[in-house]
Protein backbone atom coordinates (compact mmCIF):
# COMPACT_ATOMS: atom_id res chain seq x y z
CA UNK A 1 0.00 0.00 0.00
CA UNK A 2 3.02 2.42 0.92
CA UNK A 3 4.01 2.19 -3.10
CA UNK A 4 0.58 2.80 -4.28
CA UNK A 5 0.60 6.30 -2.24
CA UNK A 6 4.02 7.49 -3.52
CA UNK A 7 3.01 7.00 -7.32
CA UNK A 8 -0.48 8.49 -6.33
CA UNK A 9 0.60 10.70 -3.98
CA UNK A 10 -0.37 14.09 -5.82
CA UNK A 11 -3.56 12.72 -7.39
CA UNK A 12 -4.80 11.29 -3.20
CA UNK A 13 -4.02 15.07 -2.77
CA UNK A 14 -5.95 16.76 -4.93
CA UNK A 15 -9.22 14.76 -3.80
CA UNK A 16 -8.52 15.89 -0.36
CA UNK A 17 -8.77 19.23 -1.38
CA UNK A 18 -11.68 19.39 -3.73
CA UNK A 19 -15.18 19.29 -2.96
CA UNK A 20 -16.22 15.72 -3.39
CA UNK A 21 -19.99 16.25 -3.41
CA UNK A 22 -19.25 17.36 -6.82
CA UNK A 23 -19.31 14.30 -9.24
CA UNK A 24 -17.57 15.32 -12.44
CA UNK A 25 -14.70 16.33 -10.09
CA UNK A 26 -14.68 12.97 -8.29
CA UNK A 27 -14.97 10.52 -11.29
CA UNK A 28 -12.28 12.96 -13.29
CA UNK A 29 -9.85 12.18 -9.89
CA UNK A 30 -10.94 8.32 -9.45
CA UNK A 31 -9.90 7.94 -13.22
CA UNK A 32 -6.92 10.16 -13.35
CA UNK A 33 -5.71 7.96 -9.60
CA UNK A 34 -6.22 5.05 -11.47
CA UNK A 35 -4.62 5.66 -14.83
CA UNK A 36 -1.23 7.08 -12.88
CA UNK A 37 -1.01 4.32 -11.28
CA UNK A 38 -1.25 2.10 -14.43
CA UNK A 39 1.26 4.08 -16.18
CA UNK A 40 3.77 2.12 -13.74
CA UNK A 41 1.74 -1.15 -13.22
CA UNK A 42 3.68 -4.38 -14.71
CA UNK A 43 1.54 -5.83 -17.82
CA UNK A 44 0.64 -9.43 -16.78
CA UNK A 45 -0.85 -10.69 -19.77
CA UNK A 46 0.65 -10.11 -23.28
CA UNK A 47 -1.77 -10.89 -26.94
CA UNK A 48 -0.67 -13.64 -29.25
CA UNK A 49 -0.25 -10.76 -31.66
CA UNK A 50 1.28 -8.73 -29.99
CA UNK A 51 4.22 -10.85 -28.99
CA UNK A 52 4.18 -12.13 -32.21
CA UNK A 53 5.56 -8.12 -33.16
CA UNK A 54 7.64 -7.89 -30.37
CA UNK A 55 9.53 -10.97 -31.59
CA UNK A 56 10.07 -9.37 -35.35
CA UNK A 57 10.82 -6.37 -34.67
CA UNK A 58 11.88 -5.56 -31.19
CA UNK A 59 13.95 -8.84 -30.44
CA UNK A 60 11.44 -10.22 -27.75
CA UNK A 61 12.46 -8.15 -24.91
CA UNK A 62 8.84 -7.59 -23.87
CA UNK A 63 8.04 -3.62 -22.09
CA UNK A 64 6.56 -4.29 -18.69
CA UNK A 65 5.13 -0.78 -17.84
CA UNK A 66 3.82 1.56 -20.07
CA UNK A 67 6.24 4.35 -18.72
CA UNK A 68 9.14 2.19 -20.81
CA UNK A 69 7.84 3.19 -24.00
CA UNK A 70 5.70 6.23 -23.06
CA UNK A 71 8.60 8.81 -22.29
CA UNK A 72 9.16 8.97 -25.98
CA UNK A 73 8.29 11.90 -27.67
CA UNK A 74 4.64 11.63 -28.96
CA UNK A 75 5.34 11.10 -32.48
CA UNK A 76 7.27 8.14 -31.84
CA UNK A 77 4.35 7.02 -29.43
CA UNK A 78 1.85 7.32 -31.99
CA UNK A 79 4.14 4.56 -34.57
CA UNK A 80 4.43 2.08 -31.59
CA UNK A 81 1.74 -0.80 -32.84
CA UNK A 82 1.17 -1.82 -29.07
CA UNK A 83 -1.24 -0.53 -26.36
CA UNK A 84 -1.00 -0.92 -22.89
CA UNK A 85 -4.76 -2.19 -22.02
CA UNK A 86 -6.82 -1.89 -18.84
CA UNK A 87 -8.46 -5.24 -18.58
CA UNK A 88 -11.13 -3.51 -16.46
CA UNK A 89 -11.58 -0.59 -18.16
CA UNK A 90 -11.28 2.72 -16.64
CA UNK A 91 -14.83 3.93 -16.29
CA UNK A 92 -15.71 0.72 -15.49
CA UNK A 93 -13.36 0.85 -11.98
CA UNK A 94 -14.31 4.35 -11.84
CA UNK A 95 -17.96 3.30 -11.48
CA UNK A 96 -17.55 0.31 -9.63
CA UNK A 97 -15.88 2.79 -7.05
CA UNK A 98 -18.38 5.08 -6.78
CA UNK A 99 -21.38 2.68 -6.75
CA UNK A 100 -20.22 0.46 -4.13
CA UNK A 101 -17.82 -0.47 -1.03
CA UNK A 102 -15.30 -0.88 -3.42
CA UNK A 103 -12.18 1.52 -2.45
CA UNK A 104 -9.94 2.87 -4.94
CA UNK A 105 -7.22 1.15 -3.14
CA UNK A 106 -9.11 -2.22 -4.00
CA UNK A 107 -9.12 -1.71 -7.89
CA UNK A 108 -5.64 -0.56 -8.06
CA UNK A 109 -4.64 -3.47 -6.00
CA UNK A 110 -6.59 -5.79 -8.41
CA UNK A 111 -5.53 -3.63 -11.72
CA UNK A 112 -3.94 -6.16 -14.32
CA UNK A 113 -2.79 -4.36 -17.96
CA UNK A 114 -2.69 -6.52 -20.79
CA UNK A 115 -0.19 -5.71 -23.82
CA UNK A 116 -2.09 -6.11 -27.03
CA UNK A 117 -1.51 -4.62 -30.68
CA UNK A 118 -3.12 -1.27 -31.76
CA UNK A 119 -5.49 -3.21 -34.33
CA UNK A 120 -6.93 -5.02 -31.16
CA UNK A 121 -7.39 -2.25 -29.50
CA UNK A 122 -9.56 -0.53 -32.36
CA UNK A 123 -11.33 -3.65 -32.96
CA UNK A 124 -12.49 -3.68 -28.79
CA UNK A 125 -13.17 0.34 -29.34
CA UNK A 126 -15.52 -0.87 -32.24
CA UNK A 127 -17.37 -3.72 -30.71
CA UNK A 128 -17.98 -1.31 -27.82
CA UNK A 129 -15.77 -2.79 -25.34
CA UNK A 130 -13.45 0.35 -24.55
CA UNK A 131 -14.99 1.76 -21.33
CA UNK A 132 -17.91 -1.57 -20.51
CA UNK A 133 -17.01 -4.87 -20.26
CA UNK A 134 -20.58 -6.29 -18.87
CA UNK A 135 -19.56 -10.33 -18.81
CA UNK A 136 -15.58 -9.44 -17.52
CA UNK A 137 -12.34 -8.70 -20.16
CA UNK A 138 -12.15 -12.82 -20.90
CA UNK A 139 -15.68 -12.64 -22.56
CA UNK A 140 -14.56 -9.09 -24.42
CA UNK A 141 -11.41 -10.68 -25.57
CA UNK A 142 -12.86 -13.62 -26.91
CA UNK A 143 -15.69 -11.66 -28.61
CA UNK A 144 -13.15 -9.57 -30.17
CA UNK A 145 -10.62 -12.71 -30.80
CA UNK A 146 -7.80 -11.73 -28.33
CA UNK A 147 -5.92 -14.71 -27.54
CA UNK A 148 -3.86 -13.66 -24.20
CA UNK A 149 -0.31 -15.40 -22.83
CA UNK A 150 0.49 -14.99 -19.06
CA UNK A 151 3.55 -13.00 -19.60
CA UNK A 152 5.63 -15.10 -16.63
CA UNK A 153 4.78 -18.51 -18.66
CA UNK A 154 7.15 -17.20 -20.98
CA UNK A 155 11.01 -17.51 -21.40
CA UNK A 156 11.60 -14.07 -22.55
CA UNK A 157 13.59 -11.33 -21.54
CA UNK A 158 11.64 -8.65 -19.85
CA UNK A 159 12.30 -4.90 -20.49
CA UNK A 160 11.95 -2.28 -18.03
């Protein structure tokens, strides 16, 4: 729990000085807490496809965060074919936070990113799987025809 608050640190600050009652403010601060703290969570699961890339052309060394690849400048960014993928997505946790017992603490603990190509991540954004996933990511995936590795079952080196 200590790491979570030093990576969310500023955002955990900013809701303790806002007015809370106000709900744009609150579900703009759940969602920016939650994507911070993805930008240094380890992808667990990597698609077919996209290791399949990573083997061609970036000699297997698989990115674990997204913060490896996301320092570049934005043009370079915008020619990397992989994504860094919620499984839950955002406004999904962000709900599921708001709606319930559920603390923010509790979805970050339970965050898992998935690596998958750029193409897979249009064709969830098209199926209407970008912010609801009402039958969990496995059902998405599969609707979508994402075929996910566990990232540890493989003998790969891993990048930073």
């Amino acid at each position: 729990m200590k790491n979570i608050k030093i990576h969310i640190g500023p955002t955990l600050e900013l809701l303790r000085k806002n007015d809370l009652s106000n709900q744009w403010i609150r579900e703009k601060l759940i969602k920016e807490t939650l994507r911070r703290h993805s930008s240094i969570t380890p992808a667990i699961y990597i698609s077919n496809n996209a290791y399949i890339l990573i083997k061609k052309y970036y000699g297997g060394a698989i990115p674990r965060i997204k913060y490896a690849y996301s320092k570049f400048d934005k043009e370079i960014r915008n020619l990397y074919p992989l994504q860094f993928e919620h499984l839950h997505p955002v406004n999904q946790s962000m709900k599921a936070v708001i709606e319930s017992d559920i603390s923010i603490a509790e979805i970050i603990e339970n965050n898992q990113i998935c690596i998958i190509t750029k193409a897979e991540h249009n064709n969830l954004t098209e199926k209407g799987y970008k912010s609801e996933r009402p039958n969990g990511w496995q059902d998405a995936y599969e609707k979508t025809g994402i075929n996910v590795i566990l990232i540890e079952s493989l003998n790969v080196k891993i990048g930073i």
